[in-house]
C-alpha atoms as a PDB file:
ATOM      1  CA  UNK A   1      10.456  80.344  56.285  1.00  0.00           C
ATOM      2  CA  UNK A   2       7.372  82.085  54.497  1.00  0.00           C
ATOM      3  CA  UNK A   3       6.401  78.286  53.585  1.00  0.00           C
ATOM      4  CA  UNK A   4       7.403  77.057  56.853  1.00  0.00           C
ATOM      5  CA  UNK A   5       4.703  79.276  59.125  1.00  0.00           C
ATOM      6  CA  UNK A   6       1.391  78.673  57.702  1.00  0.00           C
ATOM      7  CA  UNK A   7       0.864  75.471  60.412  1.00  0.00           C
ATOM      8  CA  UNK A   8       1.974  77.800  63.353  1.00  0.00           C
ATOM      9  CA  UNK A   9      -0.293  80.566  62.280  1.00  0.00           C
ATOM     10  CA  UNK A  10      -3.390  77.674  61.210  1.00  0.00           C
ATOM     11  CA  UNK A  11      -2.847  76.214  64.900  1.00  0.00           C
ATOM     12  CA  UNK A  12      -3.399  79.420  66.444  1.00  0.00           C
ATOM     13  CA  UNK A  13      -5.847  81.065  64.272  1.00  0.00           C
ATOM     14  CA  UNK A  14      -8.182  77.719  65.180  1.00  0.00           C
ATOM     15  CA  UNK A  15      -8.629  78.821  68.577  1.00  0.00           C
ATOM     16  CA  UNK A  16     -11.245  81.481  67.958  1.00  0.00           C
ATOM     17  CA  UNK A  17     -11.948  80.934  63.792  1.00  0.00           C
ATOM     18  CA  UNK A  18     -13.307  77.942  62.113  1.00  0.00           C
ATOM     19  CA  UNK A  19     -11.566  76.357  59.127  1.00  0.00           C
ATOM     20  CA  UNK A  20     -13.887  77.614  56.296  1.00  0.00           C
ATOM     21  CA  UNK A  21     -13.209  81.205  57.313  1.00  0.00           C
ATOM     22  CA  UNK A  22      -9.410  80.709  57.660  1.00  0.00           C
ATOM     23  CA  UNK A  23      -9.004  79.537  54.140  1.00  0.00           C
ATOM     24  CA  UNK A  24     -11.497  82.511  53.136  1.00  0.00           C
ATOM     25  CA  UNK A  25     -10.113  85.030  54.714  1.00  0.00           C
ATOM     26  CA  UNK A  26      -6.224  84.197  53.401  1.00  0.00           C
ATOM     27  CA  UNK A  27      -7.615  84.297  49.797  1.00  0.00           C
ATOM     28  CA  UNK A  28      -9.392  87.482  50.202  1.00  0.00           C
ATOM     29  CA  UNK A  29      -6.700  89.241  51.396  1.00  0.00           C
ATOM     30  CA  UNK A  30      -4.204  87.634  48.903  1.00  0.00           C
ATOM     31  CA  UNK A  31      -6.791  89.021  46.490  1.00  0.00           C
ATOM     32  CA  UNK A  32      -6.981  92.863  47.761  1.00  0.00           C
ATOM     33  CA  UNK A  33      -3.023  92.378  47.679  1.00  0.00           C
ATOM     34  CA  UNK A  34      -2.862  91.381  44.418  1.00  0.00           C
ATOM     35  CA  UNK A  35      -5.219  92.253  42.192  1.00  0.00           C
ATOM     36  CA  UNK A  36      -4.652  96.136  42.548  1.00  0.00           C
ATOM     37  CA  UNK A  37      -0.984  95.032  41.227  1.00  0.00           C
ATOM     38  CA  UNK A  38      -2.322  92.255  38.663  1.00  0.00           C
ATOM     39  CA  UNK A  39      -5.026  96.054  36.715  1.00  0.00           C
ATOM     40  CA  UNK A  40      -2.404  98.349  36.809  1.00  0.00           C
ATOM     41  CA  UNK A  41       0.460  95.746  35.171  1.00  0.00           C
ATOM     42  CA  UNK A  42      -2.222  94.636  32.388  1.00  0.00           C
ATOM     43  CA  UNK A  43      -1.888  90.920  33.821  1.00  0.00           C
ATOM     44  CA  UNK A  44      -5.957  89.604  33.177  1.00  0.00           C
ATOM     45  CA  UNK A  45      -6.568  90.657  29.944  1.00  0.00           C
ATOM     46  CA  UNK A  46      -4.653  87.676  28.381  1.00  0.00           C
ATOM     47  CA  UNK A  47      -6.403  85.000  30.806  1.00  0.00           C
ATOM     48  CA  UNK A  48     -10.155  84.382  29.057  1.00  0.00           C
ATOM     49  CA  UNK A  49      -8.255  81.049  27.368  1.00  0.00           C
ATOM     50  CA  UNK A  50      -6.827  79.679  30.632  1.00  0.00           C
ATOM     51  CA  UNK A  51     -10.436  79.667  32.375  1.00  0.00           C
ATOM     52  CA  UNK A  52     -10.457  76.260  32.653  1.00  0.00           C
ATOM     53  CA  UNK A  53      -6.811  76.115  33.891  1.00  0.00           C
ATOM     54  CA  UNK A  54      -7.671  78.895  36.386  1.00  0.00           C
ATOM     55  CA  UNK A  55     -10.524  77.282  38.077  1.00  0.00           C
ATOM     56  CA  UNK A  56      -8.688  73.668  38.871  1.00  0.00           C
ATOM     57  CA  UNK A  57      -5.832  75.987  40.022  1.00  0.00           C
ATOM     58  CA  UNK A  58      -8.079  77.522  42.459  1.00  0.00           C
ATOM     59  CA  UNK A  59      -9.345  74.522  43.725  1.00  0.00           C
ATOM     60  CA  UNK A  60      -6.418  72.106  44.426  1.00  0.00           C
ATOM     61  CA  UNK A  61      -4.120  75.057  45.552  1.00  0.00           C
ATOM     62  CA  UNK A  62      -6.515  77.161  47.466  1.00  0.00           C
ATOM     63  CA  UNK A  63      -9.877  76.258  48.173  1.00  0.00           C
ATOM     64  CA  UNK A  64      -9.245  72.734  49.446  1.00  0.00           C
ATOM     65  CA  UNK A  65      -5.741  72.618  50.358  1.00  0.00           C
ATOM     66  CA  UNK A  66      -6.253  75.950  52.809  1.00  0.00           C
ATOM     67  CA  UNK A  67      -9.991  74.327  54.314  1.00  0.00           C
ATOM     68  CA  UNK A  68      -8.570  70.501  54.631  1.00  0.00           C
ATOM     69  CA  UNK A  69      -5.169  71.533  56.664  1.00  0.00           C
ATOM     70  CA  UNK A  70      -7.189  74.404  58.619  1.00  0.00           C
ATOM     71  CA  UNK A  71      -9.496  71.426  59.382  1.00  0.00           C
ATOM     72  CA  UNK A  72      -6.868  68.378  59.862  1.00  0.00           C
ATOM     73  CA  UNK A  73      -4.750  71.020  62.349  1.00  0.00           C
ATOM     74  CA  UNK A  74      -7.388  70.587  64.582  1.00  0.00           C
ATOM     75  CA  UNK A  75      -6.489  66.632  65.435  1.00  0.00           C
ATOM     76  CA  UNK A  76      -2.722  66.859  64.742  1.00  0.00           C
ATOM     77  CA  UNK A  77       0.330  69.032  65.747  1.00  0.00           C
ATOM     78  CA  UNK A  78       1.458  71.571  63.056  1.00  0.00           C
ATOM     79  CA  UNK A  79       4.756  69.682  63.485  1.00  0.00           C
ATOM     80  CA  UNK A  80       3.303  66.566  61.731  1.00  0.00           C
ATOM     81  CA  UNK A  81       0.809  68.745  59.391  1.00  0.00           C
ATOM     82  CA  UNK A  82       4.819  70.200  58.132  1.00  0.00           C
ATOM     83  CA  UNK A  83       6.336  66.796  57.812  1.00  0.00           C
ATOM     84  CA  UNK A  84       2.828  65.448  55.538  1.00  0.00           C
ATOM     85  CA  UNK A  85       2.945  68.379  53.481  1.00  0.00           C
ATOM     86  CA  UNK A  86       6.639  67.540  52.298  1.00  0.00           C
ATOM     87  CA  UNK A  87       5.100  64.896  50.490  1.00  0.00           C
ATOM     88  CA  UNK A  88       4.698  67.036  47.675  1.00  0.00           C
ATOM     89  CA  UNK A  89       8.125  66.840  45.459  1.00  0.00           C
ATOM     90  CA  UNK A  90       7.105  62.576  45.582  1.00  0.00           C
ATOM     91  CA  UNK A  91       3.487  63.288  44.044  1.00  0.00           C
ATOM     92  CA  UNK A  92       5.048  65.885  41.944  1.00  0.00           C
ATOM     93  CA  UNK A  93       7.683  62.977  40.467  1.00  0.00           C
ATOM     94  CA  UNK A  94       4.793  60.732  40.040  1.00  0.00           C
ATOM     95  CA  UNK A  95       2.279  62.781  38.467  1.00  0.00           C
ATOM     96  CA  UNK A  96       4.254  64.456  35.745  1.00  0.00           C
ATOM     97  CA  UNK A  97       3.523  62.454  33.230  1.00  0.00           C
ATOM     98  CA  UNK A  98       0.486  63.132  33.082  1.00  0.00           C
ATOM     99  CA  UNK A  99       1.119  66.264  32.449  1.00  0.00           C
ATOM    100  CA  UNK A 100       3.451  66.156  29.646  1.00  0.00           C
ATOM    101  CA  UNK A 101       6.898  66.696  31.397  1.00  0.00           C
ATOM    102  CA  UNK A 102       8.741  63.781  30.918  1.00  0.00           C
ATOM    103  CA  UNK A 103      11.548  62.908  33.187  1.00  0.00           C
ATOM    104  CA  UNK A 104      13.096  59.637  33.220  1.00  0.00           C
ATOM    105  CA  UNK A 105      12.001  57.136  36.336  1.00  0.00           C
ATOM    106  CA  UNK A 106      15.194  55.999  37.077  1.00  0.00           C
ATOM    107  CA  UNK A 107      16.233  53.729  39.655  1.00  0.00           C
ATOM    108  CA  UNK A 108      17.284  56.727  42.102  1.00  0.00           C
ATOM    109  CA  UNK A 109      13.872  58.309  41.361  1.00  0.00           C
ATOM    110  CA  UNK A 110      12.275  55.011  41.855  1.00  0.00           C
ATOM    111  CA  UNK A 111      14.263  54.573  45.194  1.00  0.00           C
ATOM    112  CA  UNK A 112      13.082  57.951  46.154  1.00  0.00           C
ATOM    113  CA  UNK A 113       9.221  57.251  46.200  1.00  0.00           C
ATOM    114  CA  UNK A 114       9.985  54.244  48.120  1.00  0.00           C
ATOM    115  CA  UNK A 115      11.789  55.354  50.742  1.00  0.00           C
ATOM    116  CA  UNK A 116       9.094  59.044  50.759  1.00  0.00           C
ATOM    117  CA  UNK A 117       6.918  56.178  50.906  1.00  0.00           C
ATOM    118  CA  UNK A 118       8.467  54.134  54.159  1.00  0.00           C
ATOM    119  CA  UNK A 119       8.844  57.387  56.075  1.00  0.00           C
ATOM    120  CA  UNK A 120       5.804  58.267  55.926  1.00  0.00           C
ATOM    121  CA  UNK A 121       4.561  54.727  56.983  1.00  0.00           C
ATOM    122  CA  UNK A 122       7.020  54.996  59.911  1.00  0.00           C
ATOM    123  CA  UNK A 123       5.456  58.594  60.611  1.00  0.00           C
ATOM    124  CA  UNK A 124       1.671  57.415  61.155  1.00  0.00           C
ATOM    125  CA  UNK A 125       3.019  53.890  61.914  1.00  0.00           C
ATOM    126  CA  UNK A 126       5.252  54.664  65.041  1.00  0.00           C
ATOM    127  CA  UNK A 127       2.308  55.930  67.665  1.00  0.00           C
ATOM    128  CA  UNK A 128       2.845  59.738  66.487  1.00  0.00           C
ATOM    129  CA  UNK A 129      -0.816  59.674  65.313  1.00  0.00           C
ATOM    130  CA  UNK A 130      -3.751  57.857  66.870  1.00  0.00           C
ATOM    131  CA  UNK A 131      -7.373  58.106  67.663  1.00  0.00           C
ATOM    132  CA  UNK A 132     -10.333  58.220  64.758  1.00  0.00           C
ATOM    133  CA  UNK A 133      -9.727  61.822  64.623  1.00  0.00           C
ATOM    134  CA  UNK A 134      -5.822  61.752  64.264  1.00  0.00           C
ATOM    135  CA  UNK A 135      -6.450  59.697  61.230  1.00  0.00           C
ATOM    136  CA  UNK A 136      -8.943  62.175  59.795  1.00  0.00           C
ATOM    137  CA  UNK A 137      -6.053  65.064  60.329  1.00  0.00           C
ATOM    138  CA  UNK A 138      -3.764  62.803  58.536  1.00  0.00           C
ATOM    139  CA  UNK A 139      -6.289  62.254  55.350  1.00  0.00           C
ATOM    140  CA  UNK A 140      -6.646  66.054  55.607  1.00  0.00           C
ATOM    141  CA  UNK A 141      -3.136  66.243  54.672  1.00  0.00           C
ATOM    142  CA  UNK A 142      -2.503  63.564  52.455  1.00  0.00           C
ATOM    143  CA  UNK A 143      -5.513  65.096  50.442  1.00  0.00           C
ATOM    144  CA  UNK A 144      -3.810  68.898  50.805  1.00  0.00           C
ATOM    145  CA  UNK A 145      -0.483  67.475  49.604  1.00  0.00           C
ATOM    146  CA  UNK A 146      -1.965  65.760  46.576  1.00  0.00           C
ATOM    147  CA  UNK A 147      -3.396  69.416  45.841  1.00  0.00           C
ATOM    148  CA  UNK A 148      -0.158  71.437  45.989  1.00  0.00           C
ATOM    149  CA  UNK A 149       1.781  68.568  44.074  1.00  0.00           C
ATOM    150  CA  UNK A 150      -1.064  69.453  41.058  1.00  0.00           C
ATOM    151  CA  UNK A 151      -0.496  73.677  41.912  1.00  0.00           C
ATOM    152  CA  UNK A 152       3.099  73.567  40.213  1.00  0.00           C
ATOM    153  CA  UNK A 153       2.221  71.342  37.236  1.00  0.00           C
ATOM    154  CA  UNK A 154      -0.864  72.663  36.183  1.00  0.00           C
ATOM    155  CA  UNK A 155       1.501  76.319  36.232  1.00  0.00           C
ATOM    156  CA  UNK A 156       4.353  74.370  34.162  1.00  0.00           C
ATOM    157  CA  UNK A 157       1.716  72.883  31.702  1.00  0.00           C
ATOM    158  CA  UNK A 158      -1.342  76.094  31.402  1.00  0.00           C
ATOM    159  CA  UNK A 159       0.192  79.020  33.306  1.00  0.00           C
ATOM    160  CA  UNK A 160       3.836  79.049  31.973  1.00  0.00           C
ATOM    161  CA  UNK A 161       4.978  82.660  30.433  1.00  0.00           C
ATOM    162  CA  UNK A 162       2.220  84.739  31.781  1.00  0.00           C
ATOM    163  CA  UNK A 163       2.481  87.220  34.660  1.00  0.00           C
ATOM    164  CA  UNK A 164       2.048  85.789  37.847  1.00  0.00           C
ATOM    165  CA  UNK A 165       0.099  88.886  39.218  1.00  0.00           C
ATOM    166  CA  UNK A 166      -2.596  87.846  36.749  1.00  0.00           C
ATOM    167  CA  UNK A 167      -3.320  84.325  37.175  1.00  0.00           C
ATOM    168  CA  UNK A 168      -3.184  84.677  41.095  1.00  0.00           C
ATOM    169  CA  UNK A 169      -4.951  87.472  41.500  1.00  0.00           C
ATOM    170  CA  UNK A 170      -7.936  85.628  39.257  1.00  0.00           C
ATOM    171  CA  UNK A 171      -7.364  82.351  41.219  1.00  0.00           C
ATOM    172  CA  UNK A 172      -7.350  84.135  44.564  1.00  0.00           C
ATOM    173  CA  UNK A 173     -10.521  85.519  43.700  1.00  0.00           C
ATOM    174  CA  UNK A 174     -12.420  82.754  42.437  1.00  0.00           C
ATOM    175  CA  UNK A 175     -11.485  80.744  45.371  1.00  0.00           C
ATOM    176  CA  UNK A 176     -12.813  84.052  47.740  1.00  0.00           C
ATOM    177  CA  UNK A 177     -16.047  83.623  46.191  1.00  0.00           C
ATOM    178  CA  UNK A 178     -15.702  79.653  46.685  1.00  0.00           C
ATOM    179  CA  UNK A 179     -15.178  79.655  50.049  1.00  0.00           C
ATOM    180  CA  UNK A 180     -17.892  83.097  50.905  1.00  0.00           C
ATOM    181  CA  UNK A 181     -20.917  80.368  51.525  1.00  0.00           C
ATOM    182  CA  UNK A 182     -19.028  78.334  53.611  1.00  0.00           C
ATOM    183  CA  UNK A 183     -17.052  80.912  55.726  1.00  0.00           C
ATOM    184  CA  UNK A 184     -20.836  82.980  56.274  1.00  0.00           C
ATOM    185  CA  UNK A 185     -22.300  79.424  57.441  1.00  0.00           C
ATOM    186  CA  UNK A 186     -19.122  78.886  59.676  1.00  0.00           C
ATOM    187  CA  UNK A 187     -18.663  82.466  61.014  1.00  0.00           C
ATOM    188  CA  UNK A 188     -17.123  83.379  64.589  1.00  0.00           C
ATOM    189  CA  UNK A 189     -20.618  84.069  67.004  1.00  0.00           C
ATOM    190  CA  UNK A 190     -18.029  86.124  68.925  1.00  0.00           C
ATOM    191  CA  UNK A 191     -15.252  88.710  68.280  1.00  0.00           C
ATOM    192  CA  UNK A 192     -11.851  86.596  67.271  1.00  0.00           C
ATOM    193  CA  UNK A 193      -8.774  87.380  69.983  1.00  0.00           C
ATOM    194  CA  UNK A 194      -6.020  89.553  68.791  1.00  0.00           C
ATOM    195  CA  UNK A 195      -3.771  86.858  68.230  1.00  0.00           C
ATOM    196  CA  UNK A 196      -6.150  84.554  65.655  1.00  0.00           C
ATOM    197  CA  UNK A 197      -6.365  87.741  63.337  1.00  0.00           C
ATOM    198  CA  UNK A 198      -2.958  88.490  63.586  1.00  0.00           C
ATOM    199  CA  UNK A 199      -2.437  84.957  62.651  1.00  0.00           C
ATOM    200  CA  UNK A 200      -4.839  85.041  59.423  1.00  0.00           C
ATOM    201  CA  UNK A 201      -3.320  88.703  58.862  1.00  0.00           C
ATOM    202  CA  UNK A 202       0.084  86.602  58.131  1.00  0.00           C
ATOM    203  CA  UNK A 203      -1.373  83.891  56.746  1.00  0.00           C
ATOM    204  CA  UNK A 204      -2.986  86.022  53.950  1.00  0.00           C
ATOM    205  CA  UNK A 205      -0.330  88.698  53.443  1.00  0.00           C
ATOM    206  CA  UNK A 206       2.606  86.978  53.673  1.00  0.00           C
ATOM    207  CA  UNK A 207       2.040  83.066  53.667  1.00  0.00           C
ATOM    208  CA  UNK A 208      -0.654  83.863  50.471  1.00  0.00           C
ATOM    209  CA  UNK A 209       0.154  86.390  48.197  1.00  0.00           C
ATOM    210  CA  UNK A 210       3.871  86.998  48.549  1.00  0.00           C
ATOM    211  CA  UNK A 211       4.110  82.768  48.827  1.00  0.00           C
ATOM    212  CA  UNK A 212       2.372  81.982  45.707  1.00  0.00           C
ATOM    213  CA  UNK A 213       4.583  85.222  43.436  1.00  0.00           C
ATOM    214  CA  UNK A 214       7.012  83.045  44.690  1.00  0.00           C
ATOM    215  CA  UNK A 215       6.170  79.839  43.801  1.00  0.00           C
ATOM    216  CA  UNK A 216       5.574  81.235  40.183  1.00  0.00           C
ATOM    217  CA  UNK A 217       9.076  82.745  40.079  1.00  0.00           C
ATOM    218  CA  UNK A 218      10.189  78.935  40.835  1.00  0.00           C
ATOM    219  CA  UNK A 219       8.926  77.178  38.694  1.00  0.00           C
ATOM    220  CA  UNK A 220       9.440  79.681  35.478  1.00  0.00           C
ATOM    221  CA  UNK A 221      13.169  79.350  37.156  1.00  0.00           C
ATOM    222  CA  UNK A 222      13.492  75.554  37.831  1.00  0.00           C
ATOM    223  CA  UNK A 223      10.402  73.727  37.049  1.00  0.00           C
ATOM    224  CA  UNK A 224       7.684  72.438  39.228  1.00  0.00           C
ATOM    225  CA  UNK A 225       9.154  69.443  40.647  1.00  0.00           C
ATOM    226  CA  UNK A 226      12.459  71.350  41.636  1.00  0.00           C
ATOM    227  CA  UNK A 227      10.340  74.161  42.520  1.00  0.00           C
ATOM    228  CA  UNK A 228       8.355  71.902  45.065  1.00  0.00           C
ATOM    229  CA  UNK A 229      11.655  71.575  46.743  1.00  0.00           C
ATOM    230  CA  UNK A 230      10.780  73.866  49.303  1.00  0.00           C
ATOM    231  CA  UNK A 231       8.866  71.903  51.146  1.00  0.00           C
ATOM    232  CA  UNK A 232      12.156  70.534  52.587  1.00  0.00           C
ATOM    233  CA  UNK A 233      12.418  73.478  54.701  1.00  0.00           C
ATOM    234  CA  UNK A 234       8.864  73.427  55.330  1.00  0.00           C
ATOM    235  CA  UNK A 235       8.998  70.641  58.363  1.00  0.00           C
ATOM    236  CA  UNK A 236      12.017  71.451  59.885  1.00  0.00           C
ATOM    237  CA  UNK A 237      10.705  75.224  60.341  1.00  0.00           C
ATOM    238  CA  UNK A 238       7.001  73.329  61.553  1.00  0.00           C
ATOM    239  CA  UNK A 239       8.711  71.714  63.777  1.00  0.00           C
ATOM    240  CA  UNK A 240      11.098  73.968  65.492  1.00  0.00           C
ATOM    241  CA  UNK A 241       8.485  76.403  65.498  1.00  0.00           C
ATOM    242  CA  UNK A 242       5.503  73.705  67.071  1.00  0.00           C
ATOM    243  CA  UNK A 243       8.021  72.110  69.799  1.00  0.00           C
ATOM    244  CA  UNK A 244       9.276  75.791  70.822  1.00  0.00           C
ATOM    245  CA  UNK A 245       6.175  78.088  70.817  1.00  0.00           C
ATOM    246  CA  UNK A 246       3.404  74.768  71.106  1.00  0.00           C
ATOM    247  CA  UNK A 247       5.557  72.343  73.424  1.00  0.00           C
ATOM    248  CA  UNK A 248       4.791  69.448  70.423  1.00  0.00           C
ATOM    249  CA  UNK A 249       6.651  65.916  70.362  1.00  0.00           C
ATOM    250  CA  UNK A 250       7.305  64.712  67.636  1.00  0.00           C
ATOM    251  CA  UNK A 251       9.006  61.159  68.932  1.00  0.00           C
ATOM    252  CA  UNK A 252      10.558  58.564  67.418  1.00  0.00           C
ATOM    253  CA  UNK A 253       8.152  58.180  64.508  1.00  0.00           C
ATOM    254  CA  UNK A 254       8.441  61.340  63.793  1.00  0.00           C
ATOM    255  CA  UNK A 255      11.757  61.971  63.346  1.00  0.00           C
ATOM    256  CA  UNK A 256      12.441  58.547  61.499  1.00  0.00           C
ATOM    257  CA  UNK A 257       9.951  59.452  58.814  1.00  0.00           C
ATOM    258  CA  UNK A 258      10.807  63.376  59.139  1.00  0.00           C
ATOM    259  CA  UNK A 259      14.104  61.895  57.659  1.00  0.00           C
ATOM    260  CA  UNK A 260      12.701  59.374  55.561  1.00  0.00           C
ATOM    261  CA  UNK A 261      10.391  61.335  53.471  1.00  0.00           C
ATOM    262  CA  UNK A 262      13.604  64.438  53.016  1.00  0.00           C
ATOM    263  CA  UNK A 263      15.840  61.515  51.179  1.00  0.00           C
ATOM    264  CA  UNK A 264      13.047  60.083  49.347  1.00  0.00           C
ATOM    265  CA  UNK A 265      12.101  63.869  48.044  1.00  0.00           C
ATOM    266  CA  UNK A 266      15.571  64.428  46.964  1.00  0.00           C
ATOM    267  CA  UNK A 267      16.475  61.297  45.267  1.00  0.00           C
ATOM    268  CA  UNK A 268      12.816  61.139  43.338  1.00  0.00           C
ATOM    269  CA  UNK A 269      13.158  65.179  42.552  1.00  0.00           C
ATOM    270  CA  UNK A 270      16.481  64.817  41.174  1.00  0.00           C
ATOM    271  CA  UNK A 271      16.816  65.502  37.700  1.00  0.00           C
ATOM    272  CA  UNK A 272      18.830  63.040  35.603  1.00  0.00           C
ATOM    273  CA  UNK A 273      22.114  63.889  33.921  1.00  0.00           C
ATOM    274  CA  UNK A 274      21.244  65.854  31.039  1.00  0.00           C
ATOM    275  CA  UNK A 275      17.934  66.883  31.854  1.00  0.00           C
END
């Protein structure tokens, strides 16, 4: 649920807030959350040799991941933005190797990305997206995915052992100060309604800081291609939540390749026997 939200709260929030200040304003407050907890553990002063790890952690999980689906929510539903973003577990299978975790690609795994790779063909294929503008959303995505399918691995390969308190708080922060130029430039000329702050008041608190401790518990637990299972909840709570509270439809497209891209996930996230 907590990773199912974010595209109900984004869609609502974009009323009255531009996308720079969205993505801002969930890091900040992920930072006041956790960095108070992240001091008084000891969690940053074993993080001066991860620097480099920190700041490509920042930017493919937070500062352009939060800014691209802000912006892409804009042209498409959140229902679609959910189904996109469960793309992840098929980068995730394909990119491990170049981080150093070596699973087999077996023929289920290979039948996985195929068929992750036919639904979501049949998703922007079926007339569920359309327009110059729909296709921007949908690059917004595909380019937010790639980013979260690099979060978990570059935690498995750098980040693995530490406390997560430490290397979020740091992360959270650098991206804050990332995104402060852009978010000033793109401010609100006018007071934001109730409901877009209570929307980035989630999105920080909850979808942000208690999200990513999560994430880290994952994949110390499972590793980050199990641990990007979750995005197989992630859809089917986007788009409940977009065709009940937004009146969305998602059509046949949509569904085809909402079903699609699940299998492919599973079969190319399995792990072999003995692994």
């Amino acid at each position: 649920m907590i990773w199912g939200i974010p595209y109900l709260l984004i869609k609502l929030a974009i009323v009255d807030l531009s996308p720079p200040v969205i993505a801002w304003a969930r890091v900040t407050l992920g930072t006041c959350v956790l960095l108070p907890i992240a001091w008084r553990r000891g969690a940053l002063r074993s993080l001066n040799e991860h620097q480099g790890a920190l700041l490509v952690f920042s930017l493919v999980e937070f500062v352009v991941p939060f800014t691209a689906i802000a912006l892409g929510e804009r042209w498409v539903s959140s229902s679609v933005t959910g189904i996109l973003i469960a793309t992840v577990p098929l980068s995730v299978a394909m990119l491990a190797r170049a981080f150093g975790l070596h699973e087999p690609l077996t023929p289920r795994r290979i039948a996985g990305l195929i068929l992750g790779f036919l639904g979501v063909t049949c998703l922007l294929g079926l007339g569920t997206v359309s327009g110059l503008y729909g296709w921007l959303g949908v690059g917004c995505m595909l380019l937010s995915a790639f980013g979260y399918s690099l979060g978990p691995l570059i935690i498995q390969r750098h980040l693995q052992g530490l406390d997560a308190s430490g290397p979020l708080a740091v992360s959270l922060g650098v991206s804050s100060v990332l995104l402060a130029g852009p978010a000033w430039w793109a401010r609100p000329m006018q007071a934001p309604g109730s409901g877009a702050l209570l929307s980035v008041l989630l999105l920080g608190l909850v979808c942000t800081a208690v999200a990513m401790l999560l994430l880290f518990y994952l994949v110390a637990k499972a590793g980050a291609g199990r641990a990007s299972l979750i995005t197989y909840v992630n859809p089917a709570v986007a788009a409940v939540l977009g065709t009940l509270l937004l009146h969305e439809h998602l059509g046949l497209g949509g569904v085809i390749g909402f079903m699609l891209i699940l299998w492919g996930s599973w079969l190319a996230s399995r792990r072999a026997a003995g692994h």
